[in-house]
PDB file of N, CA and C in Angstrom:
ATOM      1  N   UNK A   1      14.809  20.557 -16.735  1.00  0.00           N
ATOM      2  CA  UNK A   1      13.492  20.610 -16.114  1.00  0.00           C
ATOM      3  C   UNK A   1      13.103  22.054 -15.865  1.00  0.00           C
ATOM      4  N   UNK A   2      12.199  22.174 -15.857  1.00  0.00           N
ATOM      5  CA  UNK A   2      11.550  23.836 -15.368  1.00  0.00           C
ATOM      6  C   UNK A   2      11.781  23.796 -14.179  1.00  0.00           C
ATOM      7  N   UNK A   3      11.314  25.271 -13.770  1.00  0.00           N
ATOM      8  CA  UNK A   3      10.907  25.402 -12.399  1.00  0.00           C
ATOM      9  C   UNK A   3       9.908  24.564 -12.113  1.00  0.00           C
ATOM     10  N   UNK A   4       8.323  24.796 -12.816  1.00  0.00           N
ATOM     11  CA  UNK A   4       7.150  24.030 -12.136  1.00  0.00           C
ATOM     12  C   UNK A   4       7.558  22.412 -12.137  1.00  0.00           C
ATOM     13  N   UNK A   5       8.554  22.122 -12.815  1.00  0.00           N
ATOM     14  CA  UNK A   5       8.667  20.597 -12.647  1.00  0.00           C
ATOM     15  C   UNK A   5       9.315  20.597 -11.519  1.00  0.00           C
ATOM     16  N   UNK A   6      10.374  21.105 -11.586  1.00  0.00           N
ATOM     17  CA  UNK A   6      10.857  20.534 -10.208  1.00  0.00           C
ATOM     18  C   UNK A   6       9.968  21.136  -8.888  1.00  0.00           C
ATOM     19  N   UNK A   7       9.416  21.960  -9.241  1.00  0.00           N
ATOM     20  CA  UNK A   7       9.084  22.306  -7.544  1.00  0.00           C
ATOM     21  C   UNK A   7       7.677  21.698  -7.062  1.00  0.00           C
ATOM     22  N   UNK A   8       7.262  21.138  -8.410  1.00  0.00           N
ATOM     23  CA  UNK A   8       5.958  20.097  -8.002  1.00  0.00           C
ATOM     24  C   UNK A   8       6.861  18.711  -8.022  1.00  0.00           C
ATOM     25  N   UNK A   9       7.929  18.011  -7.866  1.00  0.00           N
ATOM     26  CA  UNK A   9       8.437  16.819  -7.662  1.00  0.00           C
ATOM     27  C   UNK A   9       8.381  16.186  -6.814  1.00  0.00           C
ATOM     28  N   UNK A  10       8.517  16.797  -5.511  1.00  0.00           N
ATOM     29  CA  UNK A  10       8.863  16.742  -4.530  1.00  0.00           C
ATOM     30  C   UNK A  10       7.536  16.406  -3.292  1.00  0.00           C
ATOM     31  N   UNK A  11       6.324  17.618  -3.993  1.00  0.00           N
ATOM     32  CA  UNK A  11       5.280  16.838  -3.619  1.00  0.00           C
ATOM     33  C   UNK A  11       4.815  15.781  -3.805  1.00  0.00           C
ATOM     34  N   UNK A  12       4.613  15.637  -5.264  1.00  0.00           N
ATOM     35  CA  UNK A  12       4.230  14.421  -6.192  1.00  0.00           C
ATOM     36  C   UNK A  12       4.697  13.167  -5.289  1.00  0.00           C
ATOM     37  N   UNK A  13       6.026  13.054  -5.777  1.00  0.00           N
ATOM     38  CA  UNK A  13       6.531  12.110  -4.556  1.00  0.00           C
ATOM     39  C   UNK A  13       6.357  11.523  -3.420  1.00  0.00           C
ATOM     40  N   UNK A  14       5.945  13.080  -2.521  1.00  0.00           N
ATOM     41  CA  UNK A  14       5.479  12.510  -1.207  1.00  0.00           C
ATOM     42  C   UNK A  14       3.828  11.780  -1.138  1.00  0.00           C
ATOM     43  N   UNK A  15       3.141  12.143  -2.286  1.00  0.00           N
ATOM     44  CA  UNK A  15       1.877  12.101  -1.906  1.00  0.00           C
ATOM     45  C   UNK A  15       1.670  10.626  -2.625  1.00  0.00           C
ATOM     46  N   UNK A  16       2.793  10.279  -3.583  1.00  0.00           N
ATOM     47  CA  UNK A  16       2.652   8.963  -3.837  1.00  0.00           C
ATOM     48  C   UNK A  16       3.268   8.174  -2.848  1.00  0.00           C
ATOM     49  N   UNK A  17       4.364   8.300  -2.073  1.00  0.00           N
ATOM     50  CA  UNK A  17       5.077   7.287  -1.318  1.00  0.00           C
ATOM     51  C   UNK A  17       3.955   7.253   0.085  1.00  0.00           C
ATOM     52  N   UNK A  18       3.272   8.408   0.689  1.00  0.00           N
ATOM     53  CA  UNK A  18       2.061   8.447   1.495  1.00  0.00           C
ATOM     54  C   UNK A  18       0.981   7.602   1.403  1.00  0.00           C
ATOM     55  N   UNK A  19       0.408   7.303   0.048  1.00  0.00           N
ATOM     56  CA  UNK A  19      -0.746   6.848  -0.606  1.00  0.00           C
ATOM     57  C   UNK A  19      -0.153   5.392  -0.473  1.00  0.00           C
ATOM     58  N   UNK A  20       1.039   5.037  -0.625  1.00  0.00           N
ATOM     59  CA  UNK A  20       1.425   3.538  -1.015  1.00  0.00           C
ATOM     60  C   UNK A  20       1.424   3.437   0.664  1.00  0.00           C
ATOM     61  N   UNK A  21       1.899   4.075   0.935  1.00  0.00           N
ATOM     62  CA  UNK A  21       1.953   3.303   2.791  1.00  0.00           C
ATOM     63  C   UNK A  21       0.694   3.419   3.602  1.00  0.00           C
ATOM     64  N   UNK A  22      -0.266   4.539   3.094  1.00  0.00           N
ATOM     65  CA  UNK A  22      -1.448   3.957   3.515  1.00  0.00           C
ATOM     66  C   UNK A  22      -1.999   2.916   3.213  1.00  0.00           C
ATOM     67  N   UNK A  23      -1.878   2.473   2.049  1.00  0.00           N
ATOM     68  CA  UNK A  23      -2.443   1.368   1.536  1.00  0.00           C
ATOM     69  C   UNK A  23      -1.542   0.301   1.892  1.00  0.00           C
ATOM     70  N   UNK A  24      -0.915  -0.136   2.111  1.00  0.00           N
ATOM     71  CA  UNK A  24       0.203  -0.670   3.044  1.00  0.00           C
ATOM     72  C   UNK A  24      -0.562  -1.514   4.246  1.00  0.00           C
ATOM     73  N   UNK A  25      -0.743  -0.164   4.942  1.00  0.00           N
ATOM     74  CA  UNK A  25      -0.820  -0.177   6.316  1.00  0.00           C
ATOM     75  C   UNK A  25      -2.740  -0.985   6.192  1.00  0.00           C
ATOM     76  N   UNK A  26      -3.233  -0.539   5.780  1.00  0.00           N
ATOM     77  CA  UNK A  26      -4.344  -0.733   5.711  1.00  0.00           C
ATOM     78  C   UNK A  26      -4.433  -2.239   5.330  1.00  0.00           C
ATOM     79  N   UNK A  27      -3.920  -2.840   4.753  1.00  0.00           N
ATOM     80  CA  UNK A  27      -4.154  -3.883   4.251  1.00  0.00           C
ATOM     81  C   UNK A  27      -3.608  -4.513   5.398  1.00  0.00           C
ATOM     82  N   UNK A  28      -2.347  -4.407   5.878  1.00  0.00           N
ATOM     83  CA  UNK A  28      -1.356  -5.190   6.662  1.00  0.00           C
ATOM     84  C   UNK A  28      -2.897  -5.149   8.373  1.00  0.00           C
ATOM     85  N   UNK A  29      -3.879  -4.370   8.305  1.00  0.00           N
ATOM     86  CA  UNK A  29      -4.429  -4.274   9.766  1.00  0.00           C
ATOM     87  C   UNK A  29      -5.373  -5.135   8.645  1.00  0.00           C
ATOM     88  N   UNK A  30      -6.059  -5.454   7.520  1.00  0.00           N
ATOM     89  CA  UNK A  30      -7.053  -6.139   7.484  1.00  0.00           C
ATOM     90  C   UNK A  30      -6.256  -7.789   7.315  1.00  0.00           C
ATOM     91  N   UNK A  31      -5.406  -7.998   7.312  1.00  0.00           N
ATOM     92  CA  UNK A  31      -5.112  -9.161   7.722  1.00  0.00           C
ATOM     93  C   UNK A  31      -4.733  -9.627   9.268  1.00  0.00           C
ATOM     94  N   UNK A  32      -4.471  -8.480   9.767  1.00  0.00           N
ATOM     95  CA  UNK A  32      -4.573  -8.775  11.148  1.00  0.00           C
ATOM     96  C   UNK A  32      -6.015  -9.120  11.398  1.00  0.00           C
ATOM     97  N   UNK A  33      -7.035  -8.544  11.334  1.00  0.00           N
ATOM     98  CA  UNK A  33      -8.517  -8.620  11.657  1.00  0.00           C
ATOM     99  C   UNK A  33      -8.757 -10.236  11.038  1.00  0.00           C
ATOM    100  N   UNK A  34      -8.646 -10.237   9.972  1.00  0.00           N
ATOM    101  CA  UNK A  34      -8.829 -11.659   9.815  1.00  0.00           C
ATOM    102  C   UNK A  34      -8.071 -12.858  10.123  1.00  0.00           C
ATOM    103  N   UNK A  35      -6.770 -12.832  10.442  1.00  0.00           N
ATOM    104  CA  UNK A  35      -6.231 -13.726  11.355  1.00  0.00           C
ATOM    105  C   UNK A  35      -6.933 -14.018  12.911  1.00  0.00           C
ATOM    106  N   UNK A  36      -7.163 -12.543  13.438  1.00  0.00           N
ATOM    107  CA  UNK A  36      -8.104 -12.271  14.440  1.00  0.00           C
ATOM    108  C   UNK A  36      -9.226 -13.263  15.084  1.00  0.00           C
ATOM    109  N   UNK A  37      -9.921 -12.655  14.138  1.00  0.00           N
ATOM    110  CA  UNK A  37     -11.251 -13.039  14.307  1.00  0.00           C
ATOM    111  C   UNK A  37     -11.675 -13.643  12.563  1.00  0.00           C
ATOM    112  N   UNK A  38     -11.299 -14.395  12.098  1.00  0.00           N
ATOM    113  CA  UNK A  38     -12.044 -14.989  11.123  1.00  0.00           C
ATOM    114  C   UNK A  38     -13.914 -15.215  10.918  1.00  0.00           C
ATOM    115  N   UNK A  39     -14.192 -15.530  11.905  1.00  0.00           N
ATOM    116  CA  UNK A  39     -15.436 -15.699  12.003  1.00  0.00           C
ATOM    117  C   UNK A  39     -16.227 -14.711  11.811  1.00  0.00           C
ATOM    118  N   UNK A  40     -15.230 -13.555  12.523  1.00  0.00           N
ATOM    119  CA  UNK A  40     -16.654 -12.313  12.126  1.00  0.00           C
ATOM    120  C   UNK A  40     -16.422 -11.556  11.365  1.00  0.00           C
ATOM    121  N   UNK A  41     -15.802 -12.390  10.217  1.00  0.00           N
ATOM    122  CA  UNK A  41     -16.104 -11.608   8.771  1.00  0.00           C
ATOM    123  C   UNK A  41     -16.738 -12.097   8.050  1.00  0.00           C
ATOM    124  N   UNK A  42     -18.370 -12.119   8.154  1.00  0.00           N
ATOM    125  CA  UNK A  42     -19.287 -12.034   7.938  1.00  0.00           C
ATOM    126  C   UNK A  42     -19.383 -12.530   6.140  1.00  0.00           C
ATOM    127  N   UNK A  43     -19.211 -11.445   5.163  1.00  0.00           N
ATOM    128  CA  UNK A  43     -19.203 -11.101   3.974  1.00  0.00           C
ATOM    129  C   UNK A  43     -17.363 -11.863   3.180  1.00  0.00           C
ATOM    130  N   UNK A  44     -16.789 -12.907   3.927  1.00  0.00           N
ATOM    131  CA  UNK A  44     -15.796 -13.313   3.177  1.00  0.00           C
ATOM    132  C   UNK A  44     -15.921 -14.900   4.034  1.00  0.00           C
ATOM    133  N   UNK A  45     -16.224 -16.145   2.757  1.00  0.00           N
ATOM    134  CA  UNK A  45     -16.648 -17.333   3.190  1.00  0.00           C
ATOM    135  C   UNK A  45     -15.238 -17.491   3.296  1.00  0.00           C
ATOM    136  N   UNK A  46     -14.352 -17.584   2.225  1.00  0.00           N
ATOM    137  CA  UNK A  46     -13.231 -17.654   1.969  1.00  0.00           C
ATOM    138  C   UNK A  46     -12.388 -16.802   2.328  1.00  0.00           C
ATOM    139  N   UNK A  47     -12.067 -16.674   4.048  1.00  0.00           N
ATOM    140  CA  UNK A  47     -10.916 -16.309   4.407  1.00  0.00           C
ATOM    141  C   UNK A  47      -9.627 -16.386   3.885  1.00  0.00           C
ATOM    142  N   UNK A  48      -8.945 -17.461   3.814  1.00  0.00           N
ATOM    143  CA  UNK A  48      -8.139 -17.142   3.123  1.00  0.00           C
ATOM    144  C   UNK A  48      -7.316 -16.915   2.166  1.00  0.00           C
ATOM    145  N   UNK A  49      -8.835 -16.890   1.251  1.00  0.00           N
ATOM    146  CA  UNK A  49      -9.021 -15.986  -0.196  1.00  0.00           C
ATOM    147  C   UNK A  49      -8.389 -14.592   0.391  1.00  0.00           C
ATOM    148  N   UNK A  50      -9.520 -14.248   0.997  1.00  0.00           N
ATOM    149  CA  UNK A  50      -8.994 -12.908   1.146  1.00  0.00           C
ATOM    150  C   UNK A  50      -8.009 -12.472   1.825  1.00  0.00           C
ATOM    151  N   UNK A  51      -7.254 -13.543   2.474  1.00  0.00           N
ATOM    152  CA  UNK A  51      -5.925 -12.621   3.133  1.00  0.00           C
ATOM    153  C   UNK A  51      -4.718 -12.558   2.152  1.00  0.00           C
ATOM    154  N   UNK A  52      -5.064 -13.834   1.091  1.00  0.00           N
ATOM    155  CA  UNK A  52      -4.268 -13.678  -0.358  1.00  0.00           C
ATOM    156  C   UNK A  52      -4.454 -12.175  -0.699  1.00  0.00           C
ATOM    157  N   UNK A  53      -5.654 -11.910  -1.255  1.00  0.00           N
ATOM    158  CA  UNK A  53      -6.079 -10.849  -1.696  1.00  0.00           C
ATOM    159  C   UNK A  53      -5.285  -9.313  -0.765  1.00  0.00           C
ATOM    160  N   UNK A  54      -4.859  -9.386   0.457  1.00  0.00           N
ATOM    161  CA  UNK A  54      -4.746  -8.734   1.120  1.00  0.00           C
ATOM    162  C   UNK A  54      -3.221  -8.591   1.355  1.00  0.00           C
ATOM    163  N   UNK A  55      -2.842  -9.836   0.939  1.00  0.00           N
ATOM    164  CA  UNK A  55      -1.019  -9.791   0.577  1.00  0.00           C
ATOM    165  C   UNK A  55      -0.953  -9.311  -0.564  1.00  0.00           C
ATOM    166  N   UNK A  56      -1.294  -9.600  -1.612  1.00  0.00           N
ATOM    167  CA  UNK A  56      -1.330  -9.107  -3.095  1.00  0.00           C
ATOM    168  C   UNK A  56      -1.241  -7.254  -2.562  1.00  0.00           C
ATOM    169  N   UNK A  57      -2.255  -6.897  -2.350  1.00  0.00           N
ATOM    170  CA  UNK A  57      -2.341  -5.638  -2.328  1.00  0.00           C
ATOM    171  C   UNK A  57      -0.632  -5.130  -1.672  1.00  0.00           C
ATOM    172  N   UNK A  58      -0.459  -6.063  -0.574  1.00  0.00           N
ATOM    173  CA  UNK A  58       0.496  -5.340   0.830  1.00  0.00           C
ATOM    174  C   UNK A  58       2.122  -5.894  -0.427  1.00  0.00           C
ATOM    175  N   UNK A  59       2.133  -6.423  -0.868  1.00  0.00           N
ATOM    176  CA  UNK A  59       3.069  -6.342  -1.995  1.00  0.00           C
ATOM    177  C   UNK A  59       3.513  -5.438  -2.846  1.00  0.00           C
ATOM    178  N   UNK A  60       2.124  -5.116  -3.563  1.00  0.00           N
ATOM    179  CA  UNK A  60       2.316  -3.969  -4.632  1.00  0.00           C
ATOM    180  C   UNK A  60       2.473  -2.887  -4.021  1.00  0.00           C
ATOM    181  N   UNK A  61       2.323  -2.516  -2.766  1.00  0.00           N
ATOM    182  CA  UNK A  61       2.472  -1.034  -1.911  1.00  0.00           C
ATOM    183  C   UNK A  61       4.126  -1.117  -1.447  1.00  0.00           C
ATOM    184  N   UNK A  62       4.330  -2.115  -1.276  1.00  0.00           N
ATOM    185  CA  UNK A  62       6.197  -2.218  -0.985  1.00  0.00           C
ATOM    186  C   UNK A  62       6.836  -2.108  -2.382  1.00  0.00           C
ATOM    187  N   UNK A  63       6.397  -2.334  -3.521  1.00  0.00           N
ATOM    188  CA  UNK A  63       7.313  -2.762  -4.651  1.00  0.00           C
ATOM    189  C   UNK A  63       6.798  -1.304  -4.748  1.00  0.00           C
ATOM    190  N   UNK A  64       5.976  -0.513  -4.915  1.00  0.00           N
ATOM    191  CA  UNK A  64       5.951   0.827  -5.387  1.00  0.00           C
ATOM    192  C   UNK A  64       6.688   1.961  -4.269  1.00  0.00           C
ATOM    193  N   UNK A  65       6.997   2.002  -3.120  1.00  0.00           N
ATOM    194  CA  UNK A  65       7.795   2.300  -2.165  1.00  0.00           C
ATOM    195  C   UNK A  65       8.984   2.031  -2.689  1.00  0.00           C
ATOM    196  N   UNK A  66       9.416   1.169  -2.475  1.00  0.00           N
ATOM    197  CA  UNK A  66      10.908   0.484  -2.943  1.00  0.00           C
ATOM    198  C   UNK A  66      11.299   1.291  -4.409  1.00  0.00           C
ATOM    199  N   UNK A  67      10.581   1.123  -5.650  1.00  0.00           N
ATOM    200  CA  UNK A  67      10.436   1.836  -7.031  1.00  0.00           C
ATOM    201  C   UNK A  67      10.865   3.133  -6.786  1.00  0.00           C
ATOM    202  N   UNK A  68       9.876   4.147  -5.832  1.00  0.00           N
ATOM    203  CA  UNK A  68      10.156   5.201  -5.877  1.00  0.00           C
ATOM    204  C   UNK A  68      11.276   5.698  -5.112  1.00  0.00           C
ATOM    205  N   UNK A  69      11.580   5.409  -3.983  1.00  0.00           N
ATOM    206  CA  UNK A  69      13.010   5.468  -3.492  1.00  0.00           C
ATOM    207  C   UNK A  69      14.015   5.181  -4.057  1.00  0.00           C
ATOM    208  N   UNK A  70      13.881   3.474  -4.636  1.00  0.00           N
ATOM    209  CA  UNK A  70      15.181   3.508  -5.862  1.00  0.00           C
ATOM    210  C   UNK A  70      15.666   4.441  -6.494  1.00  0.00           C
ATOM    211  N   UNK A  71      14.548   4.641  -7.452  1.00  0.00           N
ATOM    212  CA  UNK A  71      14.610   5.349  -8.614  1.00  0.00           C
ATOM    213  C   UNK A  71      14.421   6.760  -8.964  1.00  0.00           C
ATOM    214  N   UNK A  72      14.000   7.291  -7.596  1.00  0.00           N
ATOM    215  CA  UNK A  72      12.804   8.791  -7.659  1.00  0.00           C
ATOM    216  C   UNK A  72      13.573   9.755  -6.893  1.00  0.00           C
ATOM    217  N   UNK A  73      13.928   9.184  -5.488  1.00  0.00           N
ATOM    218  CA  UNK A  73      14.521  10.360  -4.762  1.00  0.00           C
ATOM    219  C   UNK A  73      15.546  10.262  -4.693  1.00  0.00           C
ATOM    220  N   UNK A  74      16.449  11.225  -4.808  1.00  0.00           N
ATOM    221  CA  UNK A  74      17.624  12.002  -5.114  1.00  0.00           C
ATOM    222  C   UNK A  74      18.443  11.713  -3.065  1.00  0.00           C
TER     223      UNK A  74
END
C-alpha cells in the first residue's frame, strides 16, 4: 500500500462506520416515533409499512458496521 492509502484508511473507515450509525440511530428514533404516536404521522396510512421500512434500513446499518469491523479494522 502507499503512504496516501494507508493514511487515508483510517479516515475512510471512520466516516463510513459514523455514517452507518447515524443512519442506525436515526431510523431506530423513527420507529420509536411511530410506535409512539402512530396517529400523528400524518403522511404514512400504513404504519406498519413503514416501521418495516424502518427495520430494513436499521438492518443494513448493523450488517455494514459488523462488515467493516470484521473485515476492515485491524
Amino acid at each position: 500500500m502507499s503512504y496516501m492509502t494507508v493514511r487515508m484508511r483510517e479516515p475512510m473507515l471512520t466516516a463510513l462506520l459514523m455514517n452507518a450509525q447515524g443512519n442506525l440511530e436515526k431510523a431506530k428514533m423513527n420507529v420509536e416515533i411511530y410506535l409512539e404516536s402512530p396517529v400523528g404521522i400524518g403522511e404514512h396510512s400504513d404504519v406498519l409499512g413503514a416501521i418495516e421500512g424502518e427495520l430494513d434500513k436499521i438492518c443494513k446499518a448493523e450488517e455494514q458496521i459488523d462488515i467493516i469491523n470484521k473485515y476492515f479494522k485491524a
